[in-house]
Protein backbone atom coordinates (compact mmCIF):
# COMPACT_ATOMS: atom_id res chain seq x y z
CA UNK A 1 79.05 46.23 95.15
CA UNK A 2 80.42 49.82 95.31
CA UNK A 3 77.17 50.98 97.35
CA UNK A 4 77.92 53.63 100.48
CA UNK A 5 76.40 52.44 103.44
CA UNK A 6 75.29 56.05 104.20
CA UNK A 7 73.44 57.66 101.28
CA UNK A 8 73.42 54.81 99.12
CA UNK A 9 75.08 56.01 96.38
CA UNK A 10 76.75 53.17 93.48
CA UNK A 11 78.32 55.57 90.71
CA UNK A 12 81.59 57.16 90.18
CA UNK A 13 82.56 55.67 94.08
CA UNK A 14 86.38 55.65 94.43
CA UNK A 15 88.06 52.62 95.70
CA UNK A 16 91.32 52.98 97.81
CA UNK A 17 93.81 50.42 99.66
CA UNK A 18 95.21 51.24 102.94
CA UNK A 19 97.26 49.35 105.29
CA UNK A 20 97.08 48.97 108.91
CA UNK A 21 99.88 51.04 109.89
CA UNK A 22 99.66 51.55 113.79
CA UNK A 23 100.90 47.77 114.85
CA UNK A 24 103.13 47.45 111.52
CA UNK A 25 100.79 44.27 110.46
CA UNK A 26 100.66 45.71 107.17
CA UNK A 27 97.05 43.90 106.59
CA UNK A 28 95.28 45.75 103.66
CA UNK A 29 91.62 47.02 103.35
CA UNK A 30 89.49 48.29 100.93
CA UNK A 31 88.01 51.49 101.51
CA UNK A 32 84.67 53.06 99.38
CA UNK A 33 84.93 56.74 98.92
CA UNK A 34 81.40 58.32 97.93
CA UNK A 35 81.15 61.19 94.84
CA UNK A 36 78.12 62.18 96.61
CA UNK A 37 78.08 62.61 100.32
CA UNK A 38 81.94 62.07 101.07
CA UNK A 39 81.76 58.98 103.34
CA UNK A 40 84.52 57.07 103.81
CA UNK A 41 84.46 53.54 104.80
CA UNK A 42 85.38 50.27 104.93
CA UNK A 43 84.26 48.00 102.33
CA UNK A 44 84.41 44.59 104.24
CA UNK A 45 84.34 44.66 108.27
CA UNK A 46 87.05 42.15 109.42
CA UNK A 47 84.96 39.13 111.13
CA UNK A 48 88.05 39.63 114.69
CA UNK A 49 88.06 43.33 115.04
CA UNK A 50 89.89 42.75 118.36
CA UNK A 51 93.07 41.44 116.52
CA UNK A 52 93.71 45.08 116.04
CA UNK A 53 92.81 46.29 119.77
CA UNK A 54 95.56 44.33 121.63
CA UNK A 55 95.66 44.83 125.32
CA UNK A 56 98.53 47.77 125.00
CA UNK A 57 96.04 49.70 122.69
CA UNK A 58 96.86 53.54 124.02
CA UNK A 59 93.25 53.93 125.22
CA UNK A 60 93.33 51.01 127.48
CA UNK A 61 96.62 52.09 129.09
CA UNK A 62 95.74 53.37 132.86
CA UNK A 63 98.75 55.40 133.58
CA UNK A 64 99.50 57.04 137.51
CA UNK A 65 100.58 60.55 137.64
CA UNK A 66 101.70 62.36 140.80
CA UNK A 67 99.22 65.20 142.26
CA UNK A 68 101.20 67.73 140.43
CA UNK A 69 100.72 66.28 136.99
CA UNK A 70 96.81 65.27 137.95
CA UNK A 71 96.46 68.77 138.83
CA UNK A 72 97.84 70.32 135.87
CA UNK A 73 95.28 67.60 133.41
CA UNK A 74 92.43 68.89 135.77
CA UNK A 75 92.65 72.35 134.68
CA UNK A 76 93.25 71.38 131.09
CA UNK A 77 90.04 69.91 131.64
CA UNK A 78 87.88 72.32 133.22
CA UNK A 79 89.38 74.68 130.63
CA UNK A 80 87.96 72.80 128.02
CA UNK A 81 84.44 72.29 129.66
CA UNK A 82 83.91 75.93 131.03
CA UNK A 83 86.39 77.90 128.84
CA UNK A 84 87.00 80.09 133.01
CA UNK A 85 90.78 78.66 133.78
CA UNK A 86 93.57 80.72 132.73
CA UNK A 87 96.27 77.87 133.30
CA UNK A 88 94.20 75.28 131.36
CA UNK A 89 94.17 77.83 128.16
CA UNK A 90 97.67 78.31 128.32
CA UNK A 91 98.32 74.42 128.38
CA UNK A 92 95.68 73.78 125.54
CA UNK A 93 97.68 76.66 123.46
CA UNK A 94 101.22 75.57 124.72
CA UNK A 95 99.83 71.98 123.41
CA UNK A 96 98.24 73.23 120.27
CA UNK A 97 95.01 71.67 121.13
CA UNK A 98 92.46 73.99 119.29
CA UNK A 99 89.39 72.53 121.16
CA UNK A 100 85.67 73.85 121.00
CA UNK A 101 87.05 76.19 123.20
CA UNK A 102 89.16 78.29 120.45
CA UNK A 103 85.36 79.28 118.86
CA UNK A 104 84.48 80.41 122.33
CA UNK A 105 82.19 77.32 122.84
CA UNK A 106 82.84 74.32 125.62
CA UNK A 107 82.30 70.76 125.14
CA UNK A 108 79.26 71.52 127.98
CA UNK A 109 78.33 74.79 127.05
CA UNK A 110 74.67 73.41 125.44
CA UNK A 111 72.29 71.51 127.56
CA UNK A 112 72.96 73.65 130.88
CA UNK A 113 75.18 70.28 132.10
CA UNK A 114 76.00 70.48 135.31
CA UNK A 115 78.09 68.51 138.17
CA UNK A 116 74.94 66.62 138.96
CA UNK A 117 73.78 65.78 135.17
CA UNK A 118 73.94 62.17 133.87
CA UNK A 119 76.72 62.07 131.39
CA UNK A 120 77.84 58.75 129.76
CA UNK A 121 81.11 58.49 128.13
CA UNK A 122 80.72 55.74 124.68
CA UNK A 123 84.16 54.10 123.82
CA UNK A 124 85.48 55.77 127.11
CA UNK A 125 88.74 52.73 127.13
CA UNK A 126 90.16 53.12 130.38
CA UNK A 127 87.87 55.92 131.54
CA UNK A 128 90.67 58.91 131.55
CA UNK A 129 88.28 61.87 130.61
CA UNK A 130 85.58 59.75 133.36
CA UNK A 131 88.13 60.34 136.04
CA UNK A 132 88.94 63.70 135.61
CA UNK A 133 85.27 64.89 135.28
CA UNK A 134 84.93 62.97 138.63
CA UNK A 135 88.24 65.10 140.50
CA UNK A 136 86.34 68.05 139.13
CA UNK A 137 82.97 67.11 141.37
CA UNK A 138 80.78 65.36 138.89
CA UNK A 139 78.94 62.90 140.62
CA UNK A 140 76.45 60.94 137.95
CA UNK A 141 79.10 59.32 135.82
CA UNK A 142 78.95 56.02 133.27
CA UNK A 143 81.40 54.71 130.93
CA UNK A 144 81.23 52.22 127.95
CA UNK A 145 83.70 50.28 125.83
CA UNK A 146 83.09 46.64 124.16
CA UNK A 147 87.02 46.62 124.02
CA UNK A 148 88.08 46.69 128.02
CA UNK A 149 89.11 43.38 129.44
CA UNK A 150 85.84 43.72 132.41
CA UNK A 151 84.15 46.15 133.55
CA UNK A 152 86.00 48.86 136.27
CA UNK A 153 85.03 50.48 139.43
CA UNK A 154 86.73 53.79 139.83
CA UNK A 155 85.49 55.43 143.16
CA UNK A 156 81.40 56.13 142.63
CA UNK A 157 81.06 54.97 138.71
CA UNK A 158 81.59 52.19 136.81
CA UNK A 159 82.63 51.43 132.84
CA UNK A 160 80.94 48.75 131.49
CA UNK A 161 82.57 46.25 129.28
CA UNK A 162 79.63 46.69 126.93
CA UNK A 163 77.93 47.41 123.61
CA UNK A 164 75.97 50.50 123.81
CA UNK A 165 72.94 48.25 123.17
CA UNK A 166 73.10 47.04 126.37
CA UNK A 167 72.80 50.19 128.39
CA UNK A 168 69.77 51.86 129.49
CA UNK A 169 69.49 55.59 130.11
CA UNK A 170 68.45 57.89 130.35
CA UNK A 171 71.16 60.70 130.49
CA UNK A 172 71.53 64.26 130.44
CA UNK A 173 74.51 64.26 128.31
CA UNK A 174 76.11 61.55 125.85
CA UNK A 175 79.46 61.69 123.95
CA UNK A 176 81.55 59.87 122.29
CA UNK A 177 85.20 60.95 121.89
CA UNK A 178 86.93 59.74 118.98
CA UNK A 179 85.01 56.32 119.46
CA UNK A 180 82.23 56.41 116.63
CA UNK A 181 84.26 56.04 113.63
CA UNK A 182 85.28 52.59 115.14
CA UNK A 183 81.37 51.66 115.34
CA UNK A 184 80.45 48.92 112.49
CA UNK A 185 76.27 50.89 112.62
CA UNK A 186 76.67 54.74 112.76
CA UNK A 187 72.70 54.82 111.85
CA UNK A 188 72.08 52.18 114.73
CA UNK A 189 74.43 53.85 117.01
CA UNK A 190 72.84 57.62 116.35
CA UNK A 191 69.28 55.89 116.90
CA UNK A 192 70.43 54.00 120.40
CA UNK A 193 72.19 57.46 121.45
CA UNK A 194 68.71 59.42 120.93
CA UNK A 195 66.49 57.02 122.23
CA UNK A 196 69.27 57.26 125.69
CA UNK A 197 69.03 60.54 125.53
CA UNK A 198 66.76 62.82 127.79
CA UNK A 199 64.57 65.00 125.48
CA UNK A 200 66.00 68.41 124.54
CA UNK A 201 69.51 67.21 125.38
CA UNK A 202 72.45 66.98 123.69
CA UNK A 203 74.87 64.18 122.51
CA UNK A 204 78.54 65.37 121.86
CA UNK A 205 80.39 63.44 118.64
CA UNK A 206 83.73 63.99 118.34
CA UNK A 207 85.52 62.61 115.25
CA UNK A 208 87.76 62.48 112.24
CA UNK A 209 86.18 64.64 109.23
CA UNK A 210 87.25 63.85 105.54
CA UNK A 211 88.31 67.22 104.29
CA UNK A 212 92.11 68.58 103.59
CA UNK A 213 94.36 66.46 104.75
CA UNK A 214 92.43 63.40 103.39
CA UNK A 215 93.01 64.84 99.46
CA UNK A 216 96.91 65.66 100.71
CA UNK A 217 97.71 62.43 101.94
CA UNK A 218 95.33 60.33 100.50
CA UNK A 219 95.88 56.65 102.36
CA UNK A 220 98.55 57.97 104.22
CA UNK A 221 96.22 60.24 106.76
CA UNK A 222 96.76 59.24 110.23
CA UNK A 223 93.45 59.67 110.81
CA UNK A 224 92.59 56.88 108.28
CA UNK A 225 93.64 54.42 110.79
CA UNK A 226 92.88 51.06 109.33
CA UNK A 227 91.20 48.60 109.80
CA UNK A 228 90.05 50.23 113.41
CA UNK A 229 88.99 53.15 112.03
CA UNK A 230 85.49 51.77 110.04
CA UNK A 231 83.66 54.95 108.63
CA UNK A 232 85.26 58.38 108.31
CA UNK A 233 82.50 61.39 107.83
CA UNK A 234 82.22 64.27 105.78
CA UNK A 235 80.00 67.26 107.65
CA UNK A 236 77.44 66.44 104.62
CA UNK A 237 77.56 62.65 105.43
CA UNK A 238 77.32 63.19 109.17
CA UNK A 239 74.55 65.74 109.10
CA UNK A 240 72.31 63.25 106.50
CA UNK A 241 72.98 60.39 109.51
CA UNK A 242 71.57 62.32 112.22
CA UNK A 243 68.85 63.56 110.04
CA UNK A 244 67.99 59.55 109.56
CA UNK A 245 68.17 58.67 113.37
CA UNK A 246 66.04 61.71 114.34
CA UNK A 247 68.41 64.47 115.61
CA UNK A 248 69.13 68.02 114.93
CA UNK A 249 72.60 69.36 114.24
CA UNK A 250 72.76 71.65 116.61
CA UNK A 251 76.60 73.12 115.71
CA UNK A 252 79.75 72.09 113.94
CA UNK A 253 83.16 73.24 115.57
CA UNK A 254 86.58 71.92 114.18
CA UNK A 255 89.10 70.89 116.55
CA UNK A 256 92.18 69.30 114.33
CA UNK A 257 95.58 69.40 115.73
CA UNK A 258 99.17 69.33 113.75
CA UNK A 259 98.53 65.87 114.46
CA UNK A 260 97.29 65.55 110.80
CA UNK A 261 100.80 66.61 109.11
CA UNK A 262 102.77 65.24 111.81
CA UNK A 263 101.13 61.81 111.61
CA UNK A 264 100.84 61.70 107.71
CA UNK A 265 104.27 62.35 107.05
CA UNK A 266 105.23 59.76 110.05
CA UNK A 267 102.77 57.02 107.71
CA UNK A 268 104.64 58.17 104.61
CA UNK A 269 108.16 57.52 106.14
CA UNK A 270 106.84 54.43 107.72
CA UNK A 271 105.20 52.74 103.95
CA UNK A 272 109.00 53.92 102.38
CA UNK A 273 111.14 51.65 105.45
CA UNK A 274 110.82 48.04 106.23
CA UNK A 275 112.46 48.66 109.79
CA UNK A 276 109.90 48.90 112.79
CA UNK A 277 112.57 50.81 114.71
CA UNK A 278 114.22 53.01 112.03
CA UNK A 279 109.72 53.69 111.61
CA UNK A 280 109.68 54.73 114.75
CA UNK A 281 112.59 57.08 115.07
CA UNK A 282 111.70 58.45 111.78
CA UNK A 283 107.96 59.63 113.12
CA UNK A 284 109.71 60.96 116.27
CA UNK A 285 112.03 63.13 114.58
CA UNK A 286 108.81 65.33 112.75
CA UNK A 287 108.46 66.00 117.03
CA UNK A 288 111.48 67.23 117.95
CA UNK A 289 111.55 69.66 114.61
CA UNK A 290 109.68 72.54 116.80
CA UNK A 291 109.89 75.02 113.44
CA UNK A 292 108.15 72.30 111.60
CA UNK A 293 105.63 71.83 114.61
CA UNK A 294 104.97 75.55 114.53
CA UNK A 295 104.20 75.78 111.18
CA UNK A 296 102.27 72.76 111.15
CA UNK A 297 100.02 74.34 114.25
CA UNK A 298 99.43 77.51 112.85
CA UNK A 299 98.01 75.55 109.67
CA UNK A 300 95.70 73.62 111.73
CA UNK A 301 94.36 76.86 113.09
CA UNK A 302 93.82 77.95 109.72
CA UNK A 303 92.53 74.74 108.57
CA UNK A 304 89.74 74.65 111.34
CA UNK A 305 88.84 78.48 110.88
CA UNK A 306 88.25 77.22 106.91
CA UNK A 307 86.03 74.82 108.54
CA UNK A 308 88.38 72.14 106.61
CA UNK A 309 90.40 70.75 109.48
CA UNK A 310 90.24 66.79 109.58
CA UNK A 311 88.34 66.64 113.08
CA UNK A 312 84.86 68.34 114.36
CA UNK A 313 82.38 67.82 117.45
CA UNK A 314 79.65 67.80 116.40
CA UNK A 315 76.79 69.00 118.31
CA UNK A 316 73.39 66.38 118.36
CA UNK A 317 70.10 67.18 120.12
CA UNK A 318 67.21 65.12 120.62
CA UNK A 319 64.22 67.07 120.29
């Protein structure tokens, strides 16, 4: 049936095939489209999700870096969280990355966090944001991510190879980076998340939105990112979960990146050539074009300003 599993809806839903695009398996899934809160999602869950994790999934990777280049990542960082370091803003702006931080608001500005607050990190992979927060003197860390091989000890925390079921809290601060569109139970997940939480603190969602560059590119957004990807939000749809799991939207900032028209056109390219390589060298080339990346940026900017930009945090307090 052409129900959304969000509001429920059944008329005038859209159906739309996309391929998995990432690995070049070229699998295809049906995805429901709502006329009435926006939802996207997948119709039917595939029963071996991990098919489409394999072990050189980019969030698994655990890359070295010398002191210089962990230095440099560390400012980014605290840039990011505190919105104080002048060498951080010029990397995020060099980079194009229009965090929270471009509306004057850090990822930690609400809930007074601090270096001794309980954070956990949901869908965390190999724990790169973890370690950073912990070179920057945060001491009550946790990470979680079904995905990871077994669980790893970095210095004084630990990511669990585990659902977030299976976690007790309770924490200061929860957030999940670009992990909760790959959760099969948003509801479930927004309910566990709350009941973690500490009351009158925050959790931080940070995902792909369905606005612009959904209608440009249709099944071609990067961000669609099937079959991995399993519900893609709207702001109404989003706002109507945490309603249903008991928390307040505290704030909405967008946060998209050129990564939206760089990516799309990359997915176009790579549906009109059968070559993996000639795919490859085809996406790179929208890189190296820095006129094109320019132009692309300064959309974003406006894009996110419009409040239409195809990512937002999303702000969620337990009252």
């Amino acid at each position: 049936m052409n129900v959304c599993k969000v509001c429920g809806n059944a008329d005038q839903n859209r159906i739309h095939l996309a391929r998995e695009l990432m690995l070049g398996l070229g699998d295809v899934f049906e995805y429901l489209e709502c006329a009435v809160c926006g939802c996207l999602h997948i119709r039917e869950i595939p029963r071996d999700l991990s098919r489409y994790y394999p072990k050189n999934y980019y969030s698994f990777a655990q890359r070295r870096h010398s002191w210089f280049s962990a230095y440099l990542r560390n400012q980014r960082t605290a840039y990011k969280l505190y919105g104080t370091n002048l060498i951080g803003m010029w990397m995020c702006k060099m980079a194009g990355d229009y965090s929270p931080l471009s509306h004057r608001t850090g990822w930690f500005s609400k809930g007074a966090i601090t270096r001794s607050s309980s954070i956990l990190d949901v869908g965390c992979g190999s724990g790169k944001l973890l370690r950073r927060l912990s070179e920057l003197g945060f001491v009550s860390l946790t990470g979680v991510d079904p995905f990871i091989a077994k669980d790893i000890r970095i210095g004084h925390f630990t990511i669990y190879k585990k659902d977030l079921a299976d976690l007790e809290g309770p924490f200061d601060f929860v957030m999940l980076h670009h992990s909760f569109e790959h959760m099969p139970e948003p509801l479930e997940t927004l309910k566990r998340i709350r009941k973690i939480l500490n009351p009158r603190s925050y959790a931080l969602i940070r995902i792909p939105v369905v606005a612009d560059a959904w209608r440009s590119y249709g099944v071609n957004w990067v961000q669609l990112d099937a079959p991995r990807h399993l519900f893609l939000h709207s702001v109404e749809s989003m706002r109507l979960l945490a309603d249903q799991a008991g928390l307040e939207t505290a704030g909405v900032v967008f946060d998209s990146t050129s990564y939206q028209f760089l990516g799309s056109e990359g997915n176009i390219q790579k549906q009109q050539k059968q070559s993996v390589d000639g795919d490859s060298a085809i996406s790179r080339s929208n890189y190296r074009n820095l006129r094109r990346r320019l132009e692309f940026r300064n959309k974003s900017r406006e894009l996110n300003a419009r409040g239409t930009g195809d990512q937002a945090c999303f702000y969620l307090r337990r009252g």
